[in-house]
C-alpha atoms as a PDB file:
ATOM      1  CA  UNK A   1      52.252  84.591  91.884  1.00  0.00           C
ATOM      2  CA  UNK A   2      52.661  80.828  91.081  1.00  0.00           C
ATOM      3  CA  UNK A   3      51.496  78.298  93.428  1.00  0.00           C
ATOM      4  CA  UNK A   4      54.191  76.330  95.030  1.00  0.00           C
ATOM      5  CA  UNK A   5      52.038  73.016  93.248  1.00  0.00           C
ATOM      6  CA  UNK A   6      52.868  74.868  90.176  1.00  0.00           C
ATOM      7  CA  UNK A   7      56.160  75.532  90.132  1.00  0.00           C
ATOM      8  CA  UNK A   8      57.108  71.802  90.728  1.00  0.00           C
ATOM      9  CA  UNK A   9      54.659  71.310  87.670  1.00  0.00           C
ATOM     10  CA  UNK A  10      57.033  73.246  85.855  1.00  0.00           C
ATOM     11  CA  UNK A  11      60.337  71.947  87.277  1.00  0.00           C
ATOM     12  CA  UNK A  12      58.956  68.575  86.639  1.00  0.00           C
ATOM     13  CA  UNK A  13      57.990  69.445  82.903  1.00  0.00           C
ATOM     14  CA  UNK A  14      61.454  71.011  81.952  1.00  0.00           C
ATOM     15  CA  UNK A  15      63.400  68.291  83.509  1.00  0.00           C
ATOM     16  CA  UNK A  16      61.734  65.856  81.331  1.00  0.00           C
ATOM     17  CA  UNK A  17      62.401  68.095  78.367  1.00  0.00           C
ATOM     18  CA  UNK A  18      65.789  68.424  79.463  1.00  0.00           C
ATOM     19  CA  UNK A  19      67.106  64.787  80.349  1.00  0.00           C
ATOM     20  CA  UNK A  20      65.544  64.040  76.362  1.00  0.00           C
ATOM     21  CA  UNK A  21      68.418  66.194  75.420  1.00  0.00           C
ATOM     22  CA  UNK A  22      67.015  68.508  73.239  1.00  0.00           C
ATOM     23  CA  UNK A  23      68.266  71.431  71.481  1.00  0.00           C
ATOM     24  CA  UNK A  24      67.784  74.625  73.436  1.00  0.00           C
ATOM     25  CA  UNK A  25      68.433  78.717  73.112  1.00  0.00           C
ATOM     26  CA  UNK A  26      68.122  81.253  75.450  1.00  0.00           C
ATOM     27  CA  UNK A  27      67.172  85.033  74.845  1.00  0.00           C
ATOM     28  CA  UNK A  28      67.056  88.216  77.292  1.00  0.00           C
ATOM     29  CA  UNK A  29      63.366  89.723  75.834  1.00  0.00           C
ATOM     30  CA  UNK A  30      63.929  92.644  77.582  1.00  0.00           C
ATOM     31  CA  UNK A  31      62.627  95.778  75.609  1.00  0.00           C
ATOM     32  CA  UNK A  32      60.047  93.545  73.502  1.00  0.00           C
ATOM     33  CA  UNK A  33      56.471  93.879  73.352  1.00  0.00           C
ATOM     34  CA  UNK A  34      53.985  91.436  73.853  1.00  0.00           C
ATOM     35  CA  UNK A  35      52.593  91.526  70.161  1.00  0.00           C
ATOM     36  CA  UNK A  36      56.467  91.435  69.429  1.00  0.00           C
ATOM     37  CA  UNK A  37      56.751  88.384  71.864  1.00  0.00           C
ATOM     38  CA  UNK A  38      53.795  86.678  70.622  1.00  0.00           C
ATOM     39  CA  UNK A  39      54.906  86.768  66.957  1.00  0.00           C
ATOM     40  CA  UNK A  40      58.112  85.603  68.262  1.00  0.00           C
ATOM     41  CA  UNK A  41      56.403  82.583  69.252  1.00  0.00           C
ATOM     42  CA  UNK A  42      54.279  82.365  66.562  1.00  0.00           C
ATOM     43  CA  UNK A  43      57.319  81.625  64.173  1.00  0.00           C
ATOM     44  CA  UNK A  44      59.017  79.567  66.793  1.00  0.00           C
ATOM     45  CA  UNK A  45      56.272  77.205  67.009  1.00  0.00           C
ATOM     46  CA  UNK A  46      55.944  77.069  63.329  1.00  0.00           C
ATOM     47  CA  UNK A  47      59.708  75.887  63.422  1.00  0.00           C
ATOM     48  CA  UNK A  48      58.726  73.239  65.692  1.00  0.00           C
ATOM     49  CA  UNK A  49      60.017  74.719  68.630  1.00  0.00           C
ATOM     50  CA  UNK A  50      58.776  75.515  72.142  1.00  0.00           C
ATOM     51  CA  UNK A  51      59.120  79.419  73.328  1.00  0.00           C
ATOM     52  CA  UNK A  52      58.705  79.830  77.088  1.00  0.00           C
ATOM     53  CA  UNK A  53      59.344  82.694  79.568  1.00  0.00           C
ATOM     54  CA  UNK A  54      60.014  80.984  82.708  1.00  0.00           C
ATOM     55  CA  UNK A  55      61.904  82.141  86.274  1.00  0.00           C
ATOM     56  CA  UNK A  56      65.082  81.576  86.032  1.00  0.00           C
ATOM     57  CA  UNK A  57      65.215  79.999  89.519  1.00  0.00           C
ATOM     58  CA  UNK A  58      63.013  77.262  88.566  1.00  0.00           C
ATOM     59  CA  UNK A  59      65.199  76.166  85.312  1.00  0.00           C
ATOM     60  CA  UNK A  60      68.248  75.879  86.918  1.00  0.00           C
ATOM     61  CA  UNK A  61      66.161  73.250  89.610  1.00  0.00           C
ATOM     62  CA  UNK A  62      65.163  71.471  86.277  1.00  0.00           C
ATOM     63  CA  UNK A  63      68.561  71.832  84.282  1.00  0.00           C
ATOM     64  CA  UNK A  64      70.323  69.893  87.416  1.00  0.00           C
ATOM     65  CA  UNK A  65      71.883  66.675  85.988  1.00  0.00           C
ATOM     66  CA  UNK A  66      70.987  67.793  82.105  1.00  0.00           C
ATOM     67  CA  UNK A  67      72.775  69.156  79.777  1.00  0.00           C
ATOM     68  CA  UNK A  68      71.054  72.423  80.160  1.00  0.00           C
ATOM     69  CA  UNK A  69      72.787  72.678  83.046  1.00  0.00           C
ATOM     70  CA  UNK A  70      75.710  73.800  82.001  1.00  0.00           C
ATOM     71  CA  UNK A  71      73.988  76.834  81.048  1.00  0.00           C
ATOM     72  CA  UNK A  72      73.078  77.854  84.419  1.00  0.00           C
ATOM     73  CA  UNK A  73      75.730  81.008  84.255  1.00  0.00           C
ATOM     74  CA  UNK A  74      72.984  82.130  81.154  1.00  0.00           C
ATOM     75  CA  UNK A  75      70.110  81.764  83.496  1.00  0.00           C
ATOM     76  CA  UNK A  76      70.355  85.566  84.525  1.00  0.00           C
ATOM     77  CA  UNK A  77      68.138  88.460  84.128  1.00  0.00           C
ATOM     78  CA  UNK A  78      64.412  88.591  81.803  1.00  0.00           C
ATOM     79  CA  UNK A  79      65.442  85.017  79.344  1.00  0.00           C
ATOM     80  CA  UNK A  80      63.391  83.387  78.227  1.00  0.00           C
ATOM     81  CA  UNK A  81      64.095  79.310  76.857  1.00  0.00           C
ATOM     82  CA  UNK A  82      63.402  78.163  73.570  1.00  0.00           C
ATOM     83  CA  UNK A  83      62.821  73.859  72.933  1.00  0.00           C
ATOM     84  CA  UNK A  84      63.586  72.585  69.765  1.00  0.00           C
ATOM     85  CA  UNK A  85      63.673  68.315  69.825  1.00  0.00           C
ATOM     86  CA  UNK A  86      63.450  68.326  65.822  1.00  0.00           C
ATOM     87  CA  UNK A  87      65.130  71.125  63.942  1.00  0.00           C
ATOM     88  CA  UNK A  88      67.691  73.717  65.678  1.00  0.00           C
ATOM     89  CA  UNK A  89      68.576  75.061  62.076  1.00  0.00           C
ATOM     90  CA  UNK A  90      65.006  76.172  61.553  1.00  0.00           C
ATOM     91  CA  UNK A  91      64.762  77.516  65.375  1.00  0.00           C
ATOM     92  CA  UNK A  92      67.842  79.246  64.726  1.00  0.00           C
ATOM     93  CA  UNK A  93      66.669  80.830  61.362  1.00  0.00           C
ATOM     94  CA  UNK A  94      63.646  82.762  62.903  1.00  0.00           C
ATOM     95  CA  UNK A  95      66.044  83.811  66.328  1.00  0.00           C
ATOM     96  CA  UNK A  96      69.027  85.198  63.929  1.00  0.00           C
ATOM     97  CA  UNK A  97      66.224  87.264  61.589  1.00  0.00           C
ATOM     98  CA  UNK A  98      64.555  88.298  64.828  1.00  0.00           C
ATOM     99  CA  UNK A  99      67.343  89.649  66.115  1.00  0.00           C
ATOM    100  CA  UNK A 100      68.424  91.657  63.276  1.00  0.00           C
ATOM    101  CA  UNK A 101      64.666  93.014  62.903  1.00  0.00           C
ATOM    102  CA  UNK A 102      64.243  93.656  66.389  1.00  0.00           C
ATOM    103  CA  UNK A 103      67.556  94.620  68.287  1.00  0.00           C
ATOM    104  CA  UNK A 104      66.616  94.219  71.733  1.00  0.00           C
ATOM    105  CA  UNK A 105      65.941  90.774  71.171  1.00  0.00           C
ATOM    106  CA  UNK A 106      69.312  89.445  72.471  1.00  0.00           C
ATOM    107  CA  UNK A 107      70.771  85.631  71.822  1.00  0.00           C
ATOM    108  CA  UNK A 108      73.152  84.416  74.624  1.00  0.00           C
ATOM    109  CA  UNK A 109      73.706  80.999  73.955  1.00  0.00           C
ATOM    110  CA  UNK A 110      72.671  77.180  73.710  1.00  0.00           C
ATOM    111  CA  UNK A 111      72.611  73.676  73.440  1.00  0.00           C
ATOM    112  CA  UNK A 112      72.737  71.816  70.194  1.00  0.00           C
ATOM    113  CA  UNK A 113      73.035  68.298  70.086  1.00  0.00           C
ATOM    114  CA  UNK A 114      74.860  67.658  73.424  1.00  0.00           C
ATOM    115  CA  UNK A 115      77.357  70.860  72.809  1.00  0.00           C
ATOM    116  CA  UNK A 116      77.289  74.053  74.062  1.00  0.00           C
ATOM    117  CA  UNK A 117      76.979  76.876  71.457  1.00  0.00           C
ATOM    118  CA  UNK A 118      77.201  81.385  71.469  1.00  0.00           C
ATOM    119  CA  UNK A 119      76.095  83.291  69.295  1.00  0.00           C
ATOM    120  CA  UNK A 120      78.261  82.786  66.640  1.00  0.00           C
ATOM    121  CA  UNK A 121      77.756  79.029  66.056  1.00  0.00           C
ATOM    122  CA  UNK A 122      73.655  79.834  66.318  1.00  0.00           C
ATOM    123  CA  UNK A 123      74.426  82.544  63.439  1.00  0.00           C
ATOM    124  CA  UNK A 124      76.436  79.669  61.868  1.00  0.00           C
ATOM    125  CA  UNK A 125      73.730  77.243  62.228  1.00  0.00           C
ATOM    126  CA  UNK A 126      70.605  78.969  60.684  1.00  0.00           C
ATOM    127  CA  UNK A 127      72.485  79.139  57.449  1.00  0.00           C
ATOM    128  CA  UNK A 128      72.164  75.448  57.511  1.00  0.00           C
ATOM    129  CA  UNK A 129      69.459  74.298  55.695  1.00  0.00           C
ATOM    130  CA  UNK A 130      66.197  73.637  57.545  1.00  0.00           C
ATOM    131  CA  UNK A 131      64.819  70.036  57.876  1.00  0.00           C
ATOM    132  CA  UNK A 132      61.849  71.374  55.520  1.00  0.00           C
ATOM    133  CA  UNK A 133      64.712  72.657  52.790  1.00  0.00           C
ATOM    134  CA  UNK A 134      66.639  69.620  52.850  1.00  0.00           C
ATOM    135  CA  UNK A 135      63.693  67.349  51.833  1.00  0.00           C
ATOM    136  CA  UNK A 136      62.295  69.665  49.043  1.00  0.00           C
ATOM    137  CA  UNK A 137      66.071  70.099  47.369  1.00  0.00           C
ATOM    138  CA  UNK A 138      65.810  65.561  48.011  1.00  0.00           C
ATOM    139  CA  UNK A 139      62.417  65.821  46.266  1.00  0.00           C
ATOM    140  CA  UNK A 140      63.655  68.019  43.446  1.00  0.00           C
ATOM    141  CA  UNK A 141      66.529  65.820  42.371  1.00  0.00           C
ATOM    142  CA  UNK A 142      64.278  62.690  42.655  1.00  0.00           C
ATOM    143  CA  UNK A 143      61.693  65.090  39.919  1.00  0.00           C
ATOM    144  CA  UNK A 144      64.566  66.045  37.955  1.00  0.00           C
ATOM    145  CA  UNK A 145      65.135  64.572  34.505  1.00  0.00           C
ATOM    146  CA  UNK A 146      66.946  61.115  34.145  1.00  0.00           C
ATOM    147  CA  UNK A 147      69.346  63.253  31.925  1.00  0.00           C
ATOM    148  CA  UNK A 148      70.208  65.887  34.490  1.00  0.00           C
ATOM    149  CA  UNK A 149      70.421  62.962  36.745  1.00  0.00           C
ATOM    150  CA  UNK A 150      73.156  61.410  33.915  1.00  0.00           C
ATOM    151  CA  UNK A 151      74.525  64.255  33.833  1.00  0.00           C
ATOM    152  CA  UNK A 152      75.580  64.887  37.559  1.00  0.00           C
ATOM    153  CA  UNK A 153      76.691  61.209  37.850  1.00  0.00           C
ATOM    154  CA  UNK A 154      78.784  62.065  34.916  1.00  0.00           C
ATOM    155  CA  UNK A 155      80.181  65.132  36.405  1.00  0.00           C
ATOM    156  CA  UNK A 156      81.191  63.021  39.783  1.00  0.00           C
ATOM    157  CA  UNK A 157      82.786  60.806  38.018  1.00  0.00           C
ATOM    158  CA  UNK A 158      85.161  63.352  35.913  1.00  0.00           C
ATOM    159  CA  UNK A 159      85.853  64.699  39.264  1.00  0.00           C
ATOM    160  CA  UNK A 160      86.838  61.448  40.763  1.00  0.00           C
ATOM    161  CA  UNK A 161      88.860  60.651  37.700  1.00  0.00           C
ATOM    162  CA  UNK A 162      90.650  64.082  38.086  1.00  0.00           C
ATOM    163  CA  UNK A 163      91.032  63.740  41.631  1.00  0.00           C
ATOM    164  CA  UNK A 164      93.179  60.410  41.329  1.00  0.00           C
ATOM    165  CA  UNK A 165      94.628  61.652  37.801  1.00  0.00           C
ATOM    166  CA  UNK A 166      96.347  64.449  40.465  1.00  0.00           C
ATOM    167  CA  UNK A 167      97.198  62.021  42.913  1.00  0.00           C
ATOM    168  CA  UNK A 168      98.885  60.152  40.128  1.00  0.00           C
ATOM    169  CA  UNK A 169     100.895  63.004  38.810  1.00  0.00           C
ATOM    170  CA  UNK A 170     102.274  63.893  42.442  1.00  0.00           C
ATOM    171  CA  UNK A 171     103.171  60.336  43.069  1.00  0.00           C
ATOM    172  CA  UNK A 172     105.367  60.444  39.723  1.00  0.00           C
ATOM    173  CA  UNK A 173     106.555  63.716  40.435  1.00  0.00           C
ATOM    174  CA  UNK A 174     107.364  62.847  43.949  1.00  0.00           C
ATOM    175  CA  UNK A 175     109.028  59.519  42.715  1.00  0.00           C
ATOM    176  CA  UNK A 176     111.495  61.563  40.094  1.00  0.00           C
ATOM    177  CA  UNK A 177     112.401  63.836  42.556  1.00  0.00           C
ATOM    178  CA  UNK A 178     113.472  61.204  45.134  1.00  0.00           C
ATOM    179  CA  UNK A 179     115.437  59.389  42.266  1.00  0.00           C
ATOM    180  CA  UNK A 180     116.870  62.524  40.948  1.00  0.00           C
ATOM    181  CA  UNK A 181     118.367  63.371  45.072  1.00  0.00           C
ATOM    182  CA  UNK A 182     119.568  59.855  45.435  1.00  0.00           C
ATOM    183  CA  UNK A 183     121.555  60.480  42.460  1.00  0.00           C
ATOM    184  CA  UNK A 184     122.903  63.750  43.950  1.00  0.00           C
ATOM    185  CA  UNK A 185     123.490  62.012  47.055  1.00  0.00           C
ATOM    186  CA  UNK A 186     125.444  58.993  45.394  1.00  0.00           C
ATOM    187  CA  UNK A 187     127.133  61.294  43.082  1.00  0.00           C
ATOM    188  CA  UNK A 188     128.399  63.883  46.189  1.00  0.00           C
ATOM    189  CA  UNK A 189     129.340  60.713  48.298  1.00  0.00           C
ATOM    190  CA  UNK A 190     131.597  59.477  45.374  1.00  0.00           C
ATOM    191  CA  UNK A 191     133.403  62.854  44.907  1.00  0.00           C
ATOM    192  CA  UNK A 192     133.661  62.660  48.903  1.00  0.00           C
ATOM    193  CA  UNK A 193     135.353  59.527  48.878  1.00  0.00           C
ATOM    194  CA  UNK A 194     137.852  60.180  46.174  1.00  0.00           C
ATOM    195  CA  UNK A 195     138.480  63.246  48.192  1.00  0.00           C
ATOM    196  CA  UNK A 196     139.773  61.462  50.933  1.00  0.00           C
ATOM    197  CA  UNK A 197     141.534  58.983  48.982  1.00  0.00           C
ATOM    198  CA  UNK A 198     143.193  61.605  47.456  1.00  0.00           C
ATOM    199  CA  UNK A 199     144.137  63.317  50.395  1.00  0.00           C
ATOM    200  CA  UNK A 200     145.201  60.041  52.449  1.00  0.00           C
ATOM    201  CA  UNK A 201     147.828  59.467  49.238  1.00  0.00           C
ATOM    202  CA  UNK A 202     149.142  62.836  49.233  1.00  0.00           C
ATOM    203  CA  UNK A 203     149.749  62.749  53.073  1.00  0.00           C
ATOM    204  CA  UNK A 204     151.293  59.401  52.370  1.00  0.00           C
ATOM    205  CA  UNK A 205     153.767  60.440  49.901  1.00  0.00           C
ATOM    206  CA  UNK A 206     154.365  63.390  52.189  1.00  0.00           C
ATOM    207  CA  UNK A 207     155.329  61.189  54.600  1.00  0.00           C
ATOM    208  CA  UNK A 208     157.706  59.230  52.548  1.00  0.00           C
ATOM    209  CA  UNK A 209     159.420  62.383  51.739  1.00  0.00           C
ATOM    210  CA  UNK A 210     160.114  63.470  55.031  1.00  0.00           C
ATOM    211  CA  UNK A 211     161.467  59.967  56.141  1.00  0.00           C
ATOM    212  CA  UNK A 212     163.570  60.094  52.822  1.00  0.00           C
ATOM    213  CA  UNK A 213     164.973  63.470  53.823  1.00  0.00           C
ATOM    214  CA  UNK A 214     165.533  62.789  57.298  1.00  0.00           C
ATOM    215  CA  UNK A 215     167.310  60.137  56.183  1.00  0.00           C
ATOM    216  CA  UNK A 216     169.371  62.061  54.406  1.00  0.00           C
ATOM    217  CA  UNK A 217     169.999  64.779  56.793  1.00  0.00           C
ATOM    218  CA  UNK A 218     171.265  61.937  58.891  1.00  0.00           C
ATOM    219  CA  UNK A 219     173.953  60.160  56.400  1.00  0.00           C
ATOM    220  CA  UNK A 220     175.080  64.209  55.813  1.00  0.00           C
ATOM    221  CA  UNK A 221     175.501  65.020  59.665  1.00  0.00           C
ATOM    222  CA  UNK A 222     177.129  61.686  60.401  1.00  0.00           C
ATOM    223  CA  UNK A 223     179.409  62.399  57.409  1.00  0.00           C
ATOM    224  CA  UNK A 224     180.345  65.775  58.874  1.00  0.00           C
ATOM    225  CA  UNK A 225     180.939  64.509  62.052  1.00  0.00           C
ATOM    226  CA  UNK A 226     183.725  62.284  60.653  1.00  0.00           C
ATOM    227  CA  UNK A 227     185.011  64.530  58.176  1.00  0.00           C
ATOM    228  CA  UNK A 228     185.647  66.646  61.826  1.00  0.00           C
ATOM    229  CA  UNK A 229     187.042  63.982  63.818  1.00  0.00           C
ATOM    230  CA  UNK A 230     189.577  63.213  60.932  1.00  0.00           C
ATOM    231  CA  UNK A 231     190.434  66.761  61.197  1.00  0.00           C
ATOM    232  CA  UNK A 232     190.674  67.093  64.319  1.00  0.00           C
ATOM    233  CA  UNK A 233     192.885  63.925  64.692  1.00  0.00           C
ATOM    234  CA  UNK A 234     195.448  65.116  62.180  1.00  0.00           C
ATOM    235  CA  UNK A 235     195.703  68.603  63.850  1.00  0.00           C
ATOM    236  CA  UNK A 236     196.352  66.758  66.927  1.00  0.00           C
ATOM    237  CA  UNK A 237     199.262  64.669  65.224  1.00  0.00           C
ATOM    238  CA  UNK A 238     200.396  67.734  63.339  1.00  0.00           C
ATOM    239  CA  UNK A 239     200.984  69.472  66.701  1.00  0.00           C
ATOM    240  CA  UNK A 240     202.571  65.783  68.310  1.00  0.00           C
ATOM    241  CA  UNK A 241     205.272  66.234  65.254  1.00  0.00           C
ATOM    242  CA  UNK A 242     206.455  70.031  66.046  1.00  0.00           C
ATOM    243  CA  UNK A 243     206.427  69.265  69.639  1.00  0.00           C
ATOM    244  CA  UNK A 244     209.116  66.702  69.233  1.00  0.00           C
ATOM    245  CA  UNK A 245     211.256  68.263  66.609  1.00  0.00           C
ATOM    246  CA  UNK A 246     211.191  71.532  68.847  1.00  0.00           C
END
């Protein structure tokens, strides 16, 4: 059992790691060996990274204020914390082939670079290349031949030029089609107008009609009317006459 000078040793120790905000992973180990653990560590350390099985108590004193502390839900169970201030692709690399080789190793989560990670975006980030990979493939192209050099350059640029060669063609395209609609536009607006035009002279003339018929109407009913009171005068006198002769 650890010393109570100890375990402040080791709360003091993480929470330096921790407030230099490294990249970190946890694991359950639970169903390992110790061989198993120990080449575990083995690779770890060979990626740079830090493999530690501490109580779970103890990190969540340290994690307080960190990063890491966000993490405290994890802190549950046999885990054990992995440190990586360097390389988290190559630290993820050796957990992700672990895993697959040795089933009860189980990932639950992380830290990378300030943000909190699962297992999917630690599966996502071993297939990253490893700080070790990324300066052999540099090394390579600065070996290569000044013609394969040429020849990539060249390759770029044909890109590039196709690139804005596209961009050209949908400007142009873009620009006809807007032209071509305007037209369309202008064109239905016309036929629109005339429309109306058309339709205010009709209603016009239509108008003119009816006035000129009820016009009409008028002169025939006031005609009537005195063709009637004629009529109706000479009956009267016609009727005068007999009564005086009778």
């Amino acid at each position: 059992m650890l010393s109570k000078a100890a375990k402040n040793d080791i709360v003091k120790r993480f929470s330096e790691i921790f407030k230099a905000n490294p990249s970190v992973v946890l694991v359950e180990y639970k169903g390992l060996t110790v061989a198993e653990l120990e080449g575990l560590r083995s690779n770890l350390k060979d990626a740079d990274t830090e493999f530690k099985i501490v109580k779970n108590t103890l990190l969540k004193i340290a994690a307080k204020d960190t990063e890491v502390e966000q993490l405290s839900d994890l802190l549950a169970g046999p885990t054990a914390i992995a440190v990586c201030e360097s390389d988290p692709a190559a630290a993820a690399k050796v957990f992700v082939k672990t895993a697959k080789d040795m089933p009860s190793l189980v990932i639950k989560g992380g830290i990378v670079e300030g943000n909190v990670v699962g297992v999917d975006e630690i599966t996502a980030i071993s297939k990253l290349p490893s700080r070790l990979e990324m300066m052999a493939q540099l090394l390579g192209a600065l070996s290569s031949p000044m013609s394969n050099l040429l020849g990539s350059l060249k390759q770029m640029q044909a890109k590039l030029l196709y690139a804005l060669e596209a961009i050209k063609d949908t400007k142009e395209e873009t620009a006809v089609e807007s032209k071509e609609e305007a037209a369309v536009e202008a064109k239905e607006e016309t036929e629109s107008e005339s429309k109306e035009e058309s339709k205010t002279e009709s209603n016009e003339e239509s108008a003119v009609e009816t006035k000129e018929e009820t016009a009409v109407e008028s002169k025939e009913e006031a005609e009537s009317e005195s063709k009637e009171g004629s009529k109706t005068e000479s009956n009267e006198e016609s009727a005068e006459e007999s009564k005086e002769e009778s």
